[in-house]
N, C-alpha and C. Protein backbone atom coordinates (compact mmCIF):
# COMPACT_ATOMS: atom_id res chain seq x y z
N UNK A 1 35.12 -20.46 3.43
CA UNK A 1 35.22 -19.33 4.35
C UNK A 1 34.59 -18.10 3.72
N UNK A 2 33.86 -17.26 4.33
CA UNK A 2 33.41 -15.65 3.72
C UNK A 2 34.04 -15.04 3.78
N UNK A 3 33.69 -14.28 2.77
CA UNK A 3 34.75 -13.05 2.45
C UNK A 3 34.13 -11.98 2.88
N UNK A 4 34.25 -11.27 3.27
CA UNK A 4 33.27 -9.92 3.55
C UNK A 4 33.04 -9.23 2.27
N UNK A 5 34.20 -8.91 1.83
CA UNK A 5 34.19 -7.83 0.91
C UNK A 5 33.16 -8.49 -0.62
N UNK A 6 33.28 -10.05 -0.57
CA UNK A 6 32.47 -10.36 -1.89
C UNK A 6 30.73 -10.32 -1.40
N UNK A 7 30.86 -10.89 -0.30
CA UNK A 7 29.85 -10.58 0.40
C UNK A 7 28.92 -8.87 0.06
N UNK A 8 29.88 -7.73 0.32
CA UNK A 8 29.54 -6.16 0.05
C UNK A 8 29.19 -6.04 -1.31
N UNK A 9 30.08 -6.75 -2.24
CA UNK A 9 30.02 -6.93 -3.83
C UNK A 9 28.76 -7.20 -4.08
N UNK A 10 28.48 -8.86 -3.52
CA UNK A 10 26.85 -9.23 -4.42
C UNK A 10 25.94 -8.28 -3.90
N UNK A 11 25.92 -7.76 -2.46
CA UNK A 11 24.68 -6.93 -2.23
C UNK A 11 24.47 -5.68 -3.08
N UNK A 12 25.80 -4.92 -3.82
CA UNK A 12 25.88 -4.18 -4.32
C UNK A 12 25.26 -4.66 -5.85
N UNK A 13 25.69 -5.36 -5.69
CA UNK A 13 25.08 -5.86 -7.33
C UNK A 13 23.37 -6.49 -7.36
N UNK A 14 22.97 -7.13 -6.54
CA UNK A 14 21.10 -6.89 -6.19
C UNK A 14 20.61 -5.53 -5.89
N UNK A 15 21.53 -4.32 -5.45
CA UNK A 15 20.82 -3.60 -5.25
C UNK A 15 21.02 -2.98 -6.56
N UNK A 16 21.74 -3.39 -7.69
CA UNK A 16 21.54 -2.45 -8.99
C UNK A 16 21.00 -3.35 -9.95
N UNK A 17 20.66 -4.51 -9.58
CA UNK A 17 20.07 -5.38 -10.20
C UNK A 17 18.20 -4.54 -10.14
N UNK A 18 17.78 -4.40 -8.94
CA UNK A 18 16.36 -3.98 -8.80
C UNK A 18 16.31 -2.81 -9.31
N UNK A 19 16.95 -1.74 -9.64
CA UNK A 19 16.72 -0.48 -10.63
C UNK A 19 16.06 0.35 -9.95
N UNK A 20 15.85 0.22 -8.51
CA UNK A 20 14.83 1.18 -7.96
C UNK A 20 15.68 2.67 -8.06
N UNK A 21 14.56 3.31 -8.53
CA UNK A 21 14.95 4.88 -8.64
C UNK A 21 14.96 5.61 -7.39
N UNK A 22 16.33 5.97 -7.02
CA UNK A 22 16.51 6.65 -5.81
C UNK A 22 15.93 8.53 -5.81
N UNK A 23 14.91 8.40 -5.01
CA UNK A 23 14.40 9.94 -4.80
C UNK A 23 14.66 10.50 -3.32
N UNK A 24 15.08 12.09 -3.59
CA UNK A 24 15.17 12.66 -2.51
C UNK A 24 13.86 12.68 -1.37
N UNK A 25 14.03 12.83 -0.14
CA UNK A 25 12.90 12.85 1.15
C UNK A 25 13.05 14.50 0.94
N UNK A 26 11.80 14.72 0.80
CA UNK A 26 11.38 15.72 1.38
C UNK A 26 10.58 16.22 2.40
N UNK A 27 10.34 17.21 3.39
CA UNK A 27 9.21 17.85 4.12
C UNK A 27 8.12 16.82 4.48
N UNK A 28 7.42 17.11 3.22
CA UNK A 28 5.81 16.48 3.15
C UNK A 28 6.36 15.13 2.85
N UNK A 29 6.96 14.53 2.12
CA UNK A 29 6.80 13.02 2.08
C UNK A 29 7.63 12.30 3.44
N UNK A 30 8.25 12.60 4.15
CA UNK A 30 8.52 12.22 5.47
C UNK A 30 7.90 11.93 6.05
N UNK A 31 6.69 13.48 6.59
CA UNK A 31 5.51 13.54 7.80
C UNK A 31 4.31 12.28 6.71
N UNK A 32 4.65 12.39 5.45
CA UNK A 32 3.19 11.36 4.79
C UNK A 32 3.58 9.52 5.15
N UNK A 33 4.56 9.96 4.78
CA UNK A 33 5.52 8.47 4.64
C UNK A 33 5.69 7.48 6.05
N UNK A 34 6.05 8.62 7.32
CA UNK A 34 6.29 8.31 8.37
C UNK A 34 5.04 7.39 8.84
N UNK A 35 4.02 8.56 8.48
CA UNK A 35 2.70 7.90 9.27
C UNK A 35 2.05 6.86 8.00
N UNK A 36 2.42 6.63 7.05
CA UNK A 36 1.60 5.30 6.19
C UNK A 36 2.71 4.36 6.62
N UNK A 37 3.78 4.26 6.18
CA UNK A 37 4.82 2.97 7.01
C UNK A 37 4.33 2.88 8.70
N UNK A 38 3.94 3.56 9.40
CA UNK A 38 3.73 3.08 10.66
C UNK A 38 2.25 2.46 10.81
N UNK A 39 1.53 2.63 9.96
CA UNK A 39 0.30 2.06 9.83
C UNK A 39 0.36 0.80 9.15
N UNK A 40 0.59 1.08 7.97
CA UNK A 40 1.53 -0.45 7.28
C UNK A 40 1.95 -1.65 7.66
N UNK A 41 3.14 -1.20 8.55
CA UNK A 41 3.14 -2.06 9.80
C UNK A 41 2.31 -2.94 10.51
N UNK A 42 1.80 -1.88 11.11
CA UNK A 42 0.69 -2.27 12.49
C UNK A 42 -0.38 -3.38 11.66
N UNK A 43 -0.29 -2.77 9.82
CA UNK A 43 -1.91 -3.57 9.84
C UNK A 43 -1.51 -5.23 9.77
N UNK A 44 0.07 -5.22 9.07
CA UNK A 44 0.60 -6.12 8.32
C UNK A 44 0.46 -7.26 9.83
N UNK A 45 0.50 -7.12 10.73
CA UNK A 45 -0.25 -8.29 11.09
C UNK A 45 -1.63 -9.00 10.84
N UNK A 46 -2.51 -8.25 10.43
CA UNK A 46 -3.69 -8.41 10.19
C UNK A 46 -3.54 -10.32 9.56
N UNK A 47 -2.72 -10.21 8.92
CA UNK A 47 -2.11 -11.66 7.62
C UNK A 47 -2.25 -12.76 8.82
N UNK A 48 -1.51 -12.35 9.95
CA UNK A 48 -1.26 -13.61 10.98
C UNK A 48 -2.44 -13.94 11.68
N UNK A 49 -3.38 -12.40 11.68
CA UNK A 49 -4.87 -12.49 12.32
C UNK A 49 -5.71 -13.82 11.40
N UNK A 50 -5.34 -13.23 9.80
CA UNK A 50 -6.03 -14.42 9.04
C UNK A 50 -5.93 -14.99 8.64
N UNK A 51 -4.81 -15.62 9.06
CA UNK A 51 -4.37 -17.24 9.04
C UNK A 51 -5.05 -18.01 9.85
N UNK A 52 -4.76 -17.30 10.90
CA UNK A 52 -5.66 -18.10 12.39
C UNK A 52 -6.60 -18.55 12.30
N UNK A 53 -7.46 -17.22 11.78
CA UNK A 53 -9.35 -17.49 11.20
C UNK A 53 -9.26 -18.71 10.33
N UNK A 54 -8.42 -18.59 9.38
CA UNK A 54 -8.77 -19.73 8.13
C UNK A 54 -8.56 -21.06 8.97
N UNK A 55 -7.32 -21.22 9.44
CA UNK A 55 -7.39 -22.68 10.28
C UNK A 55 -8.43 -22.89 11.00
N UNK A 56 -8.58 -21.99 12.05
CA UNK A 56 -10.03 -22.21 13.02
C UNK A 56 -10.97 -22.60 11.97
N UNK A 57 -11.50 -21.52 10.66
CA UNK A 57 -12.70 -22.34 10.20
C UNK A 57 -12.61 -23.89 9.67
N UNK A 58 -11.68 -24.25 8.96
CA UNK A 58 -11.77 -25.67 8.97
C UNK A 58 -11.30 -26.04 9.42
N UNK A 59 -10.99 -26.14 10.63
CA UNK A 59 -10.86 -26.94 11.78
C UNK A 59 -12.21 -27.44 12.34
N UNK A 60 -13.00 -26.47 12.11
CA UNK A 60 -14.65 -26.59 12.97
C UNK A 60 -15.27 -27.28 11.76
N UNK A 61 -14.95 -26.91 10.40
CA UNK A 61 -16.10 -27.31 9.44
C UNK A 61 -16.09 -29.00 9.09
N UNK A 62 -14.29 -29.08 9.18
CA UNK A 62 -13.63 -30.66 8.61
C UNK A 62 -13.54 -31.39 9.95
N UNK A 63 -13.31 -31.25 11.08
CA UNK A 63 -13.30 -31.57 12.51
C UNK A 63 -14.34 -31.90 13.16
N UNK A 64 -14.66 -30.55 13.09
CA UNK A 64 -16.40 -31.08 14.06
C UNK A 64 -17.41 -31.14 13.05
N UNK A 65 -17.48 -30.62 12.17
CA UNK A 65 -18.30 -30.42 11.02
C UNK A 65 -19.13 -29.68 11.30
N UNK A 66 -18.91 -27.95 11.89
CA UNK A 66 -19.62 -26.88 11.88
C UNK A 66 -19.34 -26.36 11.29
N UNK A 67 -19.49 -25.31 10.02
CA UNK A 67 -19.13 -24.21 9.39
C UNK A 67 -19.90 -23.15 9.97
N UNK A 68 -19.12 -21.90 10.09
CA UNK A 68 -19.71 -20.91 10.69
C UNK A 68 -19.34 -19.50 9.47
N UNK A 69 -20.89 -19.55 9.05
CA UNK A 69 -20.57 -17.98 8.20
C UNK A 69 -19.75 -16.96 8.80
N UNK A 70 -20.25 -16.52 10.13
CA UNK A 70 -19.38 -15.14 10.26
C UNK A 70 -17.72 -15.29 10.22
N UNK A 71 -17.12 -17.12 10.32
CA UNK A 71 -16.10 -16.77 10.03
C UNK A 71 -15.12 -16.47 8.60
N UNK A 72 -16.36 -17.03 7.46
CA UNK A 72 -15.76 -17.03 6.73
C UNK A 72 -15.99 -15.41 5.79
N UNK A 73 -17.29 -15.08 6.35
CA UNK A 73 -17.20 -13.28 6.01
C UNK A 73 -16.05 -12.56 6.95
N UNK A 74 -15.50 -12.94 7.72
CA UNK A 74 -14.24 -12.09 8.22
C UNK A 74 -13.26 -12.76 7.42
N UNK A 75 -12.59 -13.48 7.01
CA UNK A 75 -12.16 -14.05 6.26
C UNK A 75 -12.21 -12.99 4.78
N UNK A 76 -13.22 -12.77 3.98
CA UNK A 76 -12.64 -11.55 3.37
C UNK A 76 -12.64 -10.10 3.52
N UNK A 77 -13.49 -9.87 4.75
CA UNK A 77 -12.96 -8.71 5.84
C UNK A 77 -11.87 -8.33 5.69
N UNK A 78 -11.19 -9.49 6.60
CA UNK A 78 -9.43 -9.04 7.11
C UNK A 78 -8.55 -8.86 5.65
N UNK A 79 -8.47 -9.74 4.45
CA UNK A 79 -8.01 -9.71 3.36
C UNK A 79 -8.32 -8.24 2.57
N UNK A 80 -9.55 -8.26 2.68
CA UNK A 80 -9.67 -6.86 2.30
C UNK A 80 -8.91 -5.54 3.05
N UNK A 81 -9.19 -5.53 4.08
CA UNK A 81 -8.38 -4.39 5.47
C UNK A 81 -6.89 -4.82 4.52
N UNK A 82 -6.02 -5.69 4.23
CA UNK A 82 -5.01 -6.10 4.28
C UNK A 82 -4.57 -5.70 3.21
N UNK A 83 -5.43 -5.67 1.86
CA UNK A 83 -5.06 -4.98 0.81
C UNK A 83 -4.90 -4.07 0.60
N UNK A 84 -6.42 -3.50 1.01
CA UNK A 84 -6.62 -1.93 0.65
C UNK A 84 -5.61 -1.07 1.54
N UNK A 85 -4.87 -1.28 2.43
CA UNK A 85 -3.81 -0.22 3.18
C UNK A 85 -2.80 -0.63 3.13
N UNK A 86 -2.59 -2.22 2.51
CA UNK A 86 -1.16 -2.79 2.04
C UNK A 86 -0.81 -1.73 0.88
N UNK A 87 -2.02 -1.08 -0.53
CA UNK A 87 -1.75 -0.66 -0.99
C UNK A 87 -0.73 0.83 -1.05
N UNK A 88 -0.59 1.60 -0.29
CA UNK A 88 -0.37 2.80 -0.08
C UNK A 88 1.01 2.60 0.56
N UNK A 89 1.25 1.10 1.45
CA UNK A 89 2.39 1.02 1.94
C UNK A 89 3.18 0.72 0.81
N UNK A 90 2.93 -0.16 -0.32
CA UNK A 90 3.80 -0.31 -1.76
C UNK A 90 4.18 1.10 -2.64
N UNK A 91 3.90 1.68 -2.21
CA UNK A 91 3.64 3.14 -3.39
C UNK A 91 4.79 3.55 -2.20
N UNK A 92 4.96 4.01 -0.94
CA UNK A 92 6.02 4.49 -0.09
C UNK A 92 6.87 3.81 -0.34
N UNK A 93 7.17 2.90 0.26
CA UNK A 93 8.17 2.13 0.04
C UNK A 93 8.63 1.37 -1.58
N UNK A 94 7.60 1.97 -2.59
CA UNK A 94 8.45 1.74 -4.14
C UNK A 94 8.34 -0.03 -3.86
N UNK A 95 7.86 -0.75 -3.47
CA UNK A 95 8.08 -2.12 -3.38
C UNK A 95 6.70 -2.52 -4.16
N UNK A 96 5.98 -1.78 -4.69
CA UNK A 96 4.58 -2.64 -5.95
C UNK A 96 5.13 -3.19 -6.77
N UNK A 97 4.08 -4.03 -7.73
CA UNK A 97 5.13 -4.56 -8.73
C UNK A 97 4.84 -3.64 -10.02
N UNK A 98 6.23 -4.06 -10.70
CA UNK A 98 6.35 -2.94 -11.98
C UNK A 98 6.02 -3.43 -13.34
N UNK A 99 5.91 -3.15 -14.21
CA UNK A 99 6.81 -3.93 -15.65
C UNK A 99 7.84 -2.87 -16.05
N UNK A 100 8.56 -3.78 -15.82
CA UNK A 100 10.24 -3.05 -16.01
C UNK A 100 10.57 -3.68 -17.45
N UNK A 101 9.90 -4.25 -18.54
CA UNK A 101 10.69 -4.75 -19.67
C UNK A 101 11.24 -4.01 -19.96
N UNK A 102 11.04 -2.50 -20.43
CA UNK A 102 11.20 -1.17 -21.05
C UNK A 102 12.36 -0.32 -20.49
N UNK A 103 11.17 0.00 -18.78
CA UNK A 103 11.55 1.42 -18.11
C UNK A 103 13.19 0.65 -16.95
N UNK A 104 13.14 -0.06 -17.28
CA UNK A 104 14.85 -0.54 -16.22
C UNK A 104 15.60 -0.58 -17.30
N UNK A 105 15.85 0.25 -18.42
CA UNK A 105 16.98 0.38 -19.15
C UNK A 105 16.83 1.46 -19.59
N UNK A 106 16.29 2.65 -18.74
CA UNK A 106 16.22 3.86 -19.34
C UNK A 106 16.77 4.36 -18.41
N UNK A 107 17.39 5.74 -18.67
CA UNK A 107 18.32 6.96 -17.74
C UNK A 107 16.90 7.10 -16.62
N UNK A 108 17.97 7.34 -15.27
CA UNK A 108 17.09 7.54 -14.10
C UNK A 108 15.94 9.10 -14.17
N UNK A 109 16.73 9.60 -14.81
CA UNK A 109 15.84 11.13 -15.06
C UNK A 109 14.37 10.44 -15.87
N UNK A 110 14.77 10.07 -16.91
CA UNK A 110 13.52 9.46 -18.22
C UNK A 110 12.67 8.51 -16.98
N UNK A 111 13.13 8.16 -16.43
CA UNK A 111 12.25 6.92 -15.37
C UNK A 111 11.51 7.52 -14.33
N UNK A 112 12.10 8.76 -13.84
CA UNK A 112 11.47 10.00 -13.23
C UNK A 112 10.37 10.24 -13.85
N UNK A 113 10.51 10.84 -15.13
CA UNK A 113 9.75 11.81 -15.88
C UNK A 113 8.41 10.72 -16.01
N UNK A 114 8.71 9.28 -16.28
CA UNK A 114 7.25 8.39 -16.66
C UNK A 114 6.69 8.24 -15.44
N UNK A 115 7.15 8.29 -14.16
CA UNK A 115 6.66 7.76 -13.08
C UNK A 115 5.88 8.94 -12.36
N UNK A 116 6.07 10.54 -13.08
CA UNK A 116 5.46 11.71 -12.76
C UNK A 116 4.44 12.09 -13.42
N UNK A 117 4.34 11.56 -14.60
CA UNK A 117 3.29 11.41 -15.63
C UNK A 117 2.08 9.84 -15.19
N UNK A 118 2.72 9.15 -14.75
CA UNK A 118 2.16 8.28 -14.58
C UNK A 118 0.62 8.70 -13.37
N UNK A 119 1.74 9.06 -12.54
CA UNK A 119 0.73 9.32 -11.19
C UNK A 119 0.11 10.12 -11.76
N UNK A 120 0.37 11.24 -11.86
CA UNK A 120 -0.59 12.55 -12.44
C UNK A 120 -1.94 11.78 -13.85
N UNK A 121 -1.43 11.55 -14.45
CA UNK A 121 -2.55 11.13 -15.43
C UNK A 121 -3.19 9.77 -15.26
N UNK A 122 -2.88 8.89 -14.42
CA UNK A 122 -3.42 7.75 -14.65
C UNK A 122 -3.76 7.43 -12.98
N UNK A 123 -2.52 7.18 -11.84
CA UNK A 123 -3.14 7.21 -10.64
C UNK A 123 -4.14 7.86 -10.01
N UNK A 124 -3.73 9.20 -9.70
CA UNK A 124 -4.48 10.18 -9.05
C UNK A 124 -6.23 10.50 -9.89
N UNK A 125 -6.08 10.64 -10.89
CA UNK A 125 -7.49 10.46 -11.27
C UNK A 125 -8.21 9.10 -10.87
N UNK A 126 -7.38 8.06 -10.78
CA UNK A 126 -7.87 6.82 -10.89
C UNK A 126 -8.38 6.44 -9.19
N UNK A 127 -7.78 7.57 -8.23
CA UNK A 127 -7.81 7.60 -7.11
C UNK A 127 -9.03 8.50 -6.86
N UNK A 128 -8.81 9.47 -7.89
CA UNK A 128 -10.02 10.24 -7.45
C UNK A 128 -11.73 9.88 -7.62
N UNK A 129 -11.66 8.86 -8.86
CA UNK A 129 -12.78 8.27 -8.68
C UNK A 129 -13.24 7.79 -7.86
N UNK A 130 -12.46 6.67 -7.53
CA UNK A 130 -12.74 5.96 -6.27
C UNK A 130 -13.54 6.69 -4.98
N UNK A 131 -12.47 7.47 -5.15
CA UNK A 131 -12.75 8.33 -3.81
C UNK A 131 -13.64 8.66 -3.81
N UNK A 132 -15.08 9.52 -5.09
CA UNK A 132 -16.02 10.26 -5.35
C UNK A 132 -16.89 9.40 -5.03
N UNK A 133 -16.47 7.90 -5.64
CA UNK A 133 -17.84 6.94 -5.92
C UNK A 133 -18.19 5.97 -4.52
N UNK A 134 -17.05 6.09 -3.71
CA UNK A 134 -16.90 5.01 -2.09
C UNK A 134 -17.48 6.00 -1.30
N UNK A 135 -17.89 7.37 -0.95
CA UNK A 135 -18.31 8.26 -0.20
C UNK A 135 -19.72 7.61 -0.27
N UNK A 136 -20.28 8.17 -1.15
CA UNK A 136 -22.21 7.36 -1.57
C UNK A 136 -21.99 6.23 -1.00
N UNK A 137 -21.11 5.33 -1.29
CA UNK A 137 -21.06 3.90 -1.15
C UNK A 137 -21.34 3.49 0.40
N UNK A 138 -20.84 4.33 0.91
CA UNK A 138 -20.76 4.29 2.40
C UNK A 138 -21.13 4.55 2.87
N UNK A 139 -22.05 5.83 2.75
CA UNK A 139 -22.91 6.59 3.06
C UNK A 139 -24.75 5.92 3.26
N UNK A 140 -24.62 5.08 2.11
CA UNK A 140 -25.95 4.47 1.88
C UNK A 140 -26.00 3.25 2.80
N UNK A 141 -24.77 2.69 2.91
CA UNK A 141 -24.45 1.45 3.66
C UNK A 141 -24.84 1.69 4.97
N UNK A 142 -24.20 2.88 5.37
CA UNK A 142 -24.64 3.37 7.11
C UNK A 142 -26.12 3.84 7.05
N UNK A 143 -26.42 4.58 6.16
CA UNK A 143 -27.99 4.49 6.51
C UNK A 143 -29.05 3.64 6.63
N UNK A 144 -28.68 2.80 6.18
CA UNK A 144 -29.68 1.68 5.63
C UNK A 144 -29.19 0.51 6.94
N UNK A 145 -28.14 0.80 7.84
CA UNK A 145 -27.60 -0.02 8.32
C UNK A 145 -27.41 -1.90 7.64
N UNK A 146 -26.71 -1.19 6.81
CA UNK A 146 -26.59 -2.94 6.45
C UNK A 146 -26.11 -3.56 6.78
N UNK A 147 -26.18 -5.29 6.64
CA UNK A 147 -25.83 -6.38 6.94
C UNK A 147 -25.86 -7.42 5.96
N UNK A 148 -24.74 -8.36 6.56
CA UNK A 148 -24.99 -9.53 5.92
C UNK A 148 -26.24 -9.96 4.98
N UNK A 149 -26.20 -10.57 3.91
CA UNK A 149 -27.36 -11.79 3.77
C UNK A 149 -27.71 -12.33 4.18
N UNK A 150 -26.71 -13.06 4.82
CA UNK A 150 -26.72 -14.42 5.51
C UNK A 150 -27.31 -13.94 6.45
N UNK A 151 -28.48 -14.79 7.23
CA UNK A 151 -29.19 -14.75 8.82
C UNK A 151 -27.76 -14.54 9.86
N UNK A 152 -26.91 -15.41 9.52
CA UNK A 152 -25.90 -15.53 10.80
C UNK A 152 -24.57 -14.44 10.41
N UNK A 153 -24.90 -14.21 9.64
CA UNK A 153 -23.38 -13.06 9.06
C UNK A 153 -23.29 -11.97 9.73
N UNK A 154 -22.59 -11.17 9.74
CA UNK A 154 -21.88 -9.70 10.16
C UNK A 154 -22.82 -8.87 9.67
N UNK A 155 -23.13 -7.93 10.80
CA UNK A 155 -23.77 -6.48 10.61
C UNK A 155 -22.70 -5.33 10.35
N UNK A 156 -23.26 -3.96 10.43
CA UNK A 156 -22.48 -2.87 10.15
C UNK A 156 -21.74 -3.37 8.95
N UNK A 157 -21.76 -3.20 8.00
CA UNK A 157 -21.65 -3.82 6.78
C UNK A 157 -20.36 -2.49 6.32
N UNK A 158 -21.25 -1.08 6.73
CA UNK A 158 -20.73 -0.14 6.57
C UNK A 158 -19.23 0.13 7.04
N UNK A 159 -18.86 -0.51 7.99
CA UNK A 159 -17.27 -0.55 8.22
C UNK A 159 -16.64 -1.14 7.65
N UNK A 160 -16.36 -2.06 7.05
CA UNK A 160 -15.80 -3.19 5.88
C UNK A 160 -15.57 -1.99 4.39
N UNK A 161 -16.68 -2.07 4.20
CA UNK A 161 -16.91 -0.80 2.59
C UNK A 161 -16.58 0.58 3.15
N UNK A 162 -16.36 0.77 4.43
CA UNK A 162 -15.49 2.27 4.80
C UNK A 162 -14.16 2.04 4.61
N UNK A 163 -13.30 0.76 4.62
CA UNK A 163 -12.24 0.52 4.35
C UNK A 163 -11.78 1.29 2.60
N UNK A 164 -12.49 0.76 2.02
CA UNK A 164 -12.62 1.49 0.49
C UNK A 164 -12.04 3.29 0.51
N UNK A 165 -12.32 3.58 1.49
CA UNK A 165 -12.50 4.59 1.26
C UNK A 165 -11.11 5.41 1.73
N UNK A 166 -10.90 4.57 3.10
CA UNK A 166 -9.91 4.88 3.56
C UNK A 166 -8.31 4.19 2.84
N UNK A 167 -8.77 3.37 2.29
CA UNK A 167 -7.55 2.66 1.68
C UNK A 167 -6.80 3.69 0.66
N UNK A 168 -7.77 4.07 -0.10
CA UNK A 168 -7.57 4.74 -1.40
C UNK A 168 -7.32 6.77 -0.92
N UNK A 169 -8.02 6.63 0.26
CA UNK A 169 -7.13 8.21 0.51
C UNK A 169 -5.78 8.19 1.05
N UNK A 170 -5.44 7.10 1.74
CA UNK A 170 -3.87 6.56 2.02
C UNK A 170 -3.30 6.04 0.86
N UNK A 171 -3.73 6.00 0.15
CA UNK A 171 -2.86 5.82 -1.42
C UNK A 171 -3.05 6.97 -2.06
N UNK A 172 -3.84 7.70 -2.15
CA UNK A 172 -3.54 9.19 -2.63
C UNK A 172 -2.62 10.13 -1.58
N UNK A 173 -2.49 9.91 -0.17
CA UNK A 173 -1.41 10.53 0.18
C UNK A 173 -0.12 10.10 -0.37
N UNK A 174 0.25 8.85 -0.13
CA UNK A 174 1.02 8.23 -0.77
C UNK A 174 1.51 8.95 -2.35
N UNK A 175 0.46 8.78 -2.83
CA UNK A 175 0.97 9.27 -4.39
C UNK A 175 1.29 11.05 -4.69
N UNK A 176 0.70 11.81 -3.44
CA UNK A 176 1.18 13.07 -3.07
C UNK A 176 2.75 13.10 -2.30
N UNK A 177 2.98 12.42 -1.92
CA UNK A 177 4.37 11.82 -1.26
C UNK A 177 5.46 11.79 -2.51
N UNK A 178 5.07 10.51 -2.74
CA UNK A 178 5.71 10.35 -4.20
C UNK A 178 5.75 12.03 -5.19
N UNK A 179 5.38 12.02 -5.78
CA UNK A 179 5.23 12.98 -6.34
C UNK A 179 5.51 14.66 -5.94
N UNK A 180 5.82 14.37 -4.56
CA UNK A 180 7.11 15.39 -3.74
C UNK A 180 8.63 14.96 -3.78
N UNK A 181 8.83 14.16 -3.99
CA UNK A 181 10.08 13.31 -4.23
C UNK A 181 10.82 13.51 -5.40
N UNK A 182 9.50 13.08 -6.48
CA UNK A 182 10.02 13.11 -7.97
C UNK A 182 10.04 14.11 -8.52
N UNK A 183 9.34 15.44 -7.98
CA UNK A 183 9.57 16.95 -8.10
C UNK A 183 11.18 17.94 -7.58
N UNK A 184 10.98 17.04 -6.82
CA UNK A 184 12.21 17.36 -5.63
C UNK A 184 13.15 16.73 -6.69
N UNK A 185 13.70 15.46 -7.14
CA UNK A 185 14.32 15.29 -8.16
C UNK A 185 14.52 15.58 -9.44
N UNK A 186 13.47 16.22 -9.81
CA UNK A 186 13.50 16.53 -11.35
C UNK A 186 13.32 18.28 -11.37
N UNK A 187 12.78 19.20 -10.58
CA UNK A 187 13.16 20.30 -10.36
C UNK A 187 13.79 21.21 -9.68
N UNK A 188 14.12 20.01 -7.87
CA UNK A 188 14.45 21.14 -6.85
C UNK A 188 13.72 21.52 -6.00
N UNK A 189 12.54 21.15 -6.20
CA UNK A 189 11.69 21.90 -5.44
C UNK A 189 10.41 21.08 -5.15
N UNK A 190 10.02 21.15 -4.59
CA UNK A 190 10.44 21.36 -2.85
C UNK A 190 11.92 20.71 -2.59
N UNK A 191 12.20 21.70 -1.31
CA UNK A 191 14.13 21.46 -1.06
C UNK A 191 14.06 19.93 -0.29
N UNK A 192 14.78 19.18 -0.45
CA UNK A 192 14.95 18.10 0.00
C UNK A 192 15.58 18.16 1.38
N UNK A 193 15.20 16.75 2.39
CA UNK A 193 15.70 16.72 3.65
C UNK A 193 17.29 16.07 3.97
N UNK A 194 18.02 17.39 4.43
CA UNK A 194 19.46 16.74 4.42
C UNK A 194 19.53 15.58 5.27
N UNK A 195 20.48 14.66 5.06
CA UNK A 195 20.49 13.58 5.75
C UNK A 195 21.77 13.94 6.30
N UNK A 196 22.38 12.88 7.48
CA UNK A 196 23.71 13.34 8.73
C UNK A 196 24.50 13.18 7.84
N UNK A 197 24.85 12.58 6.75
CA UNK A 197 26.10 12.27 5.92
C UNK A 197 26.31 13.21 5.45
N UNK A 198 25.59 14.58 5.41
CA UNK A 198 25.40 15.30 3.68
C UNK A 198 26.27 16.31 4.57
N UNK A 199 27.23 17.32 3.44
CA UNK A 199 28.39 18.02 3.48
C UNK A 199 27.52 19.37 4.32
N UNK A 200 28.12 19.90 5.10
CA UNK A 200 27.00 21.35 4.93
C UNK A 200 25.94 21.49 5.99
């Protein structure tokens, strides 16, 4: 028979098992957050879009024995779309993966302080490259109108490699999000968003 209450117990105990560092919502990471989780979402079907593709192609290649390039260049199309804006949804929602050997046995403040240093010195520059070097990237792509290699492959080449671009400025909002949070926790400031529970 269940118990409820052991039931409340183990969940309580997975949720301190994962160590996730609880940060205040603020202002800006709400309106940032709101709209990358709702995009997130929407794309996260994209996965079921390319499943479909992958069966359809060998279905045609092992079945009838047609292989068709353009499906297998959408094929890392959609994977790509799927990453690059999966990324920004992991950084909101704190669900990327970590190495916790270290930082899950340190005081929540100290775990603050690396994860504010982190972004600042290592993300956000690492974002900002990107960002500098996918503009040209894209830029040259649309002029030149490129395409495929392949005779039978995908044109506009330039929308695929615009993904680049857009992925990584939704992960720099993201990491501006973040980094309203962990400010908001470690100084105050920006004032955090009361929630209905809160006294006041």
């Amino acid at each position: 028979m269940n118990n409820p209450g052991h039931q409340e117990e183990f969940r309580i105990d997975l949720d301190e098992l994962s160590r996730h560092l609880r940060l205040p919502q603020t202002v800006l990471s709400n309106i940032i957050e709101k709209l990358v989780l709702r995009i997130g979402e929407s794309v996260s079907w994209i996965w079921i879009v390319l499943l479909g593709v992958v069966v359809l192609n060998v279905t045609m290649r092992y079945v009838f024995g047609e292989g068709r390039i353009e499906f297998e260049e959408i094929q890392w199309h959609l994977y790509s779309i799927g990453f690059l804006m999966g990324l920004s949804y992991g950084v909101s929602t704190d669900s990327h993966i970590r190495v916790d050997l270290f930082r899950e046995k340190m005081p929540a403040r100290l775990q603050a302080w690396i994860e504010l240093y982190g972004i600042l010195l290592l993300l956000l520059p690492f974002i900002a490259l990107v960002v500098i070097y996918a503009v040209p990237f894209v830029e040259y792509s649309f002029s030149t109108a490129e395409r495929s290699e392949s005779p039978a492959g995908l044109s506009h080449r330039w929308l695929i490699k615009s993904m680049l671009l857009t992925g990584f400025i939704f992960l720099g909002l993201s990491a501006f999000s973040r980094l309203s949070r962990l400010s908001c926790y470690l100084f105050g400031f920006p004032n955090r968003i009361r929630e209905q529970g809160d006294a006041g």
